[in-house]
N, C-alpha and C. Protein backbone atom coordinates (compact mmCIF):
# COMPACT_ATOMS: atom_id res chain seq x y z
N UNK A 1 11.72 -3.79 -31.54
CA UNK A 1 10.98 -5.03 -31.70
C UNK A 1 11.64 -6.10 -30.83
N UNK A 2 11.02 -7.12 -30.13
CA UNK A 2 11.40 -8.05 -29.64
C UNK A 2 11.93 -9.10 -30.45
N UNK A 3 13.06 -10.30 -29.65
CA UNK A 3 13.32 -10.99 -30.83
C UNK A 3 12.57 -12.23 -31.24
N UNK A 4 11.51 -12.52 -31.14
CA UNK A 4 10.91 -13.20 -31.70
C UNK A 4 9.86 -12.25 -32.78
N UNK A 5 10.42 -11.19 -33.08
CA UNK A 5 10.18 -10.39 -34.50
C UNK A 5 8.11 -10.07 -34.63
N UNK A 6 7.50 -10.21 -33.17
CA UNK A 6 6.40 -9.31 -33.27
C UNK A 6 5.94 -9.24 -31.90
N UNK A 7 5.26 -8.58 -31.83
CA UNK A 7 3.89 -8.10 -30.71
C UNK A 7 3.16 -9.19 -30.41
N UNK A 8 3.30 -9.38 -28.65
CA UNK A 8 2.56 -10.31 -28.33
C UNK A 8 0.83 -9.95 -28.33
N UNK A 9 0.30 -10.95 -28.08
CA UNK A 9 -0.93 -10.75 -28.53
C UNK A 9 -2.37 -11.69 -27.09
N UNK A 10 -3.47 -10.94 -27.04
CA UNK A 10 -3.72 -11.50 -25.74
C UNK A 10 -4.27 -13.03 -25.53
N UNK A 11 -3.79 -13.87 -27.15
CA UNK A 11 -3.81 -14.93 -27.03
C UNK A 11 -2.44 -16.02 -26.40
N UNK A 12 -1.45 -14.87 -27.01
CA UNK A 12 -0.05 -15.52 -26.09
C UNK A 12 -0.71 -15.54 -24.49
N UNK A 13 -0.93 -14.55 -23.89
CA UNK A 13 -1.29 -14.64 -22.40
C UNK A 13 -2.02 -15.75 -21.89
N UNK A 14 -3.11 -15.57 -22.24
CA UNK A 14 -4.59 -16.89 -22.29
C UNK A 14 -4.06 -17.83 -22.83
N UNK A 15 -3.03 -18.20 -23.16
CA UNK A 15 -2.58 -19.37 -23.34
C UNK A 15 -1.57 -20.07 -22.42
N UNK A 16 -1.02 -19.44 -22.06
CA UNK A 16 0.21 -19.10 -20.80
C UNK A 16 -0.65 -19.56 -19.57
N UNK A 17 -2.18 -18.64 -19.72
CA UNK A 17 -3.18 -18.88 -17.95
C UNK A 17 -3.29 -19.99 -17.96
N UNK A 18 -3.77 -20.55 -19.19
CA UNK A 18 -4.18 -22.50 -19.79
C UNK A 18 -3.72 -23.08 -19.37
N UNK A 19 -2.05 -22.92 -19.06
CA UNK A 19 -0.90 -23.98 -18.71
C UNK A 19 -1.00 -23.83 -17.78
N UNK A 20 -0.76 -22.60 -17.35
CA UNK A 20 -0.84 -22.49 -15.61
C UNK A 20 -1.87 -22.88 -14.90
N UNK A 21 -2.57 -22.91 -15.78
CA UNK A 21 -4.16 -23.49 -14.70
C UNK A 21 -4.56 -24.67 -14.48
N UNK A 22 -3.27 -25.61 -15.70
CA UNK A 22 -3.85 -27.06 -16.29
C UNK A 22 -2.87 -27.72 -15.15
N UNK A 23 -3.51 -29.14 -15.09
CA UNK A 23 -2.37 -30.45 -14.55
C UNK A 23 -0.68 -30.12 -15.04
N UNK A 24 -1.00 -29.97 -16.08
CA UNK A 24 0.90 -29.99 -16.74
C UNK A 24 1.48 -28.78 -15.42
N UNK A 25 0.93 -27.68 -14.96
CA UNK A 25 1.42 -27.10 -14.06
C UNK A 25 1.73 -27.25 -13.04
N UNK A 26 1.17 -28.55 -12.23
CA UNK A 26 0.82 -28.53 -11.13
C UNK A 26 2.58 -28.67 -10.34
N UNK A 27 3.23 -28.93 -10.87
CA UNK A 27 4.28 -28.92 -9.61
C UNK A 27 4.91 -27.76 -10.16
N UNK A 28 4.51 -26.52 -10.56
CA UNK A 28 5.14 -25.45 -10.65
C UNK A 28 4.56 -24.28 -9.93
N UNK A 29 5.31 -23.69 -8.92
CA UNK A 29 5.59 -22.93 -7.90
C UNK A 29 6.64 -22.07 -7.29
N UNK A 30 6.35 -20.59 -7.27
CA UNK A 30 7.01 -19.85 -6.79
C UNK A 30 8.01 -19.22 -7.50
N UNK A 31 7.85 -18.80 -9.01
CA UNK A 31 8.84 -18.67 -10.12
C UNK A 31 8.17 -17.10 -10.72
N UNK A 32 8.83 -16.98 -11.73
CA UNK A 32 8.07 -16.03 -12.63
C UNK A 32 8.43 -16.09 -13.71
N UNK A 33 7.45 -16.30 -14.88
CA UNK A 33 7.61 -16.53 -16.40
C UNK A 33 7.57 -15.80 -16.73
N UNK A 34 8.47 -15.31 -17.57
CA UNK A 34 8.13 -13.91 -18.70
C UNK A 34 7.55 -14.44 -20.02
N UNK A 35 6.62 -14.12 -20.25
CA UNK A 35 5.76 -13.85 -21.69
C UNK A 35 5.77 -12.61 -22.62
N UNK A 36 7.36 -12.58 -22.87
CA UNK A 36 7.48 -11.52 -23.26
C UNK A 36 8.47 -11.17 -24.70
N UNK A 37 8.37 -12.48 -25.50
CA UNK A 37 8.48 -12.76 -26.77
C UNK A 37 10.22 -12.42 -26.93
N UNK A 38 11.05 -12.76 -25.76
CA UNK A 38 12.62 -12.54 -24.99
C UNK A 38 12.99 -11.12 -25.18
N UNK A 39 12.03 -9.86 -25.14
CA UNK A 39 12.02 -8.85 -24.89
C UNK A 39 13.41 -8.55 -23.37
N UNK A 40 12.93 -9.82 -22.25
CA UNK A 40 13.42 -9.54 -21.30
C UNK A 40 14.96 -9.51 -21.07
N UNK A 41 15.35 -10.61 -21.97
CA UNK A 41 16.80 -11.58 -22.44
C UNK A 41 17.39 -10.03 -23.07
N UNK A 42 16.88 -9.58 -24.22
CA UNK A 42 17.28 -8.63 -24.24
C UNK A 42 17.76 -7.04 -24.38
N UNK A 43 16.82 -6.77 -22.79
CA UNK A 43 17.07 -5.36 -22.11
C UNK A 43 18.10 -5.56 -21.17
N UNK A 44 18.42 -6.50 -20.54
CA UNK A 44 19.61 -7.26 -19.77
C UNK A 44 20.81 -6.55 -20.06
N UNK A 45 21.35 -6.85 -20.99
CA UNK A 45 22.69 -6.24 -21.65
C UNK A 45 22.67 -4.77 -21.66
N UNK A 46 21.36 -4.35 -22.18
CA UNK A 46 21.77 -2.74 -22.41
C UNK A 46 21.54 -2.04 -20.93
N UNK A 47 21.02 -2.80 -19.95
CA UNK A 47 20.26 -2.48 -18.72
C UNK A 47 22.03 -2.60 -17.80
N UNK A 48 23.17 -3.57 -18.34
CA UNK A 48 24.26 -3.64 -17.67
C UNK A 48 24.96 -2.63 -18.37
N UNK A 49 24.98 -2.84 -19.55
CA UNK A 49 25.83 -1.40 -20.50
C UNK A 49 25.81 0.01 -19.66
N UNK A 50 24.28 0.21 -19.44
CA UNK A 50 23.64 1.65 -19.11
C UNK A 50 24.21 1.90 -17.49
N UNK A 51 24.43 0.87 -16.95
CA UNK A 51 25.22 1.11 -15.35
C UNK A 51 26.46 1.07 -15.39
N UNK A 52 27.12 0.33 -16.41
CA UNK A 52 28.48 0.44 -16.28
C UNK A 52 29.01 2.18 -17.22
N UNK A 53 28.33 2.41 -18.15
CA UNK A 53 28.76 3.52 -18.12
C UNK A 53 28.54 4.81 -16.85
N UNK A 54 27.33 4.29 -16.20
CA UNK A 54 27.14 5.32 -15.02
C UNK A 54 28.19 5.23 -13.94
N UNK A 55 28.82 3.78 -14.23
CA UNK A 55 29.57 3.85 -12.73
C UNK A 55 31.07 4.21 -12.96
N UNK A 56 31.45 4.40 -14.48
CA UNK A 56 32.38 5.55 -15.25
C UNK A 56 32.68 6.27 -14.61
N UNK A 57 31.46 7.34 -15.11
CA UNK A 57 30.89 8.62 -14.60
C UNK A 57 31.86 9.44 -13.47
N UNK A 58 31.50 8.24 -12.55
CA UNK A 58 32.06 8.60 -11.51
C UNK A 58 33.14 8.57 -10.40
């Protein structure tokens, strides 16, 4: 489970396009948002864990 404790839903998204599509966006450029309920925050750690044991290995 992610840690904001559920499943995003395709109103999180369409809501996300809203902003991005609205004035409040307009000086935002060239980035990338994750909408991904900090799913991303954290695979990070286990994504460094999982290489440092590979680089063990060897």
């Amino acid at each position: 489970m992610v840690p904001l404790g559920r499943m995003g839903t395709t109103d999180d998204i369409g809501q996300l396009a809203l902003f991005l599509g609205s004035d409040a966006a307009s000086y935002i450029s060239g980035t990338v948002i994750a909408c991904d309920g900090g799913a991303q925050g954290q695979l990070s750690p286990m994504i460094a864990a999982a290489a440092d044991g590979a680089l063990k290995k060897t």
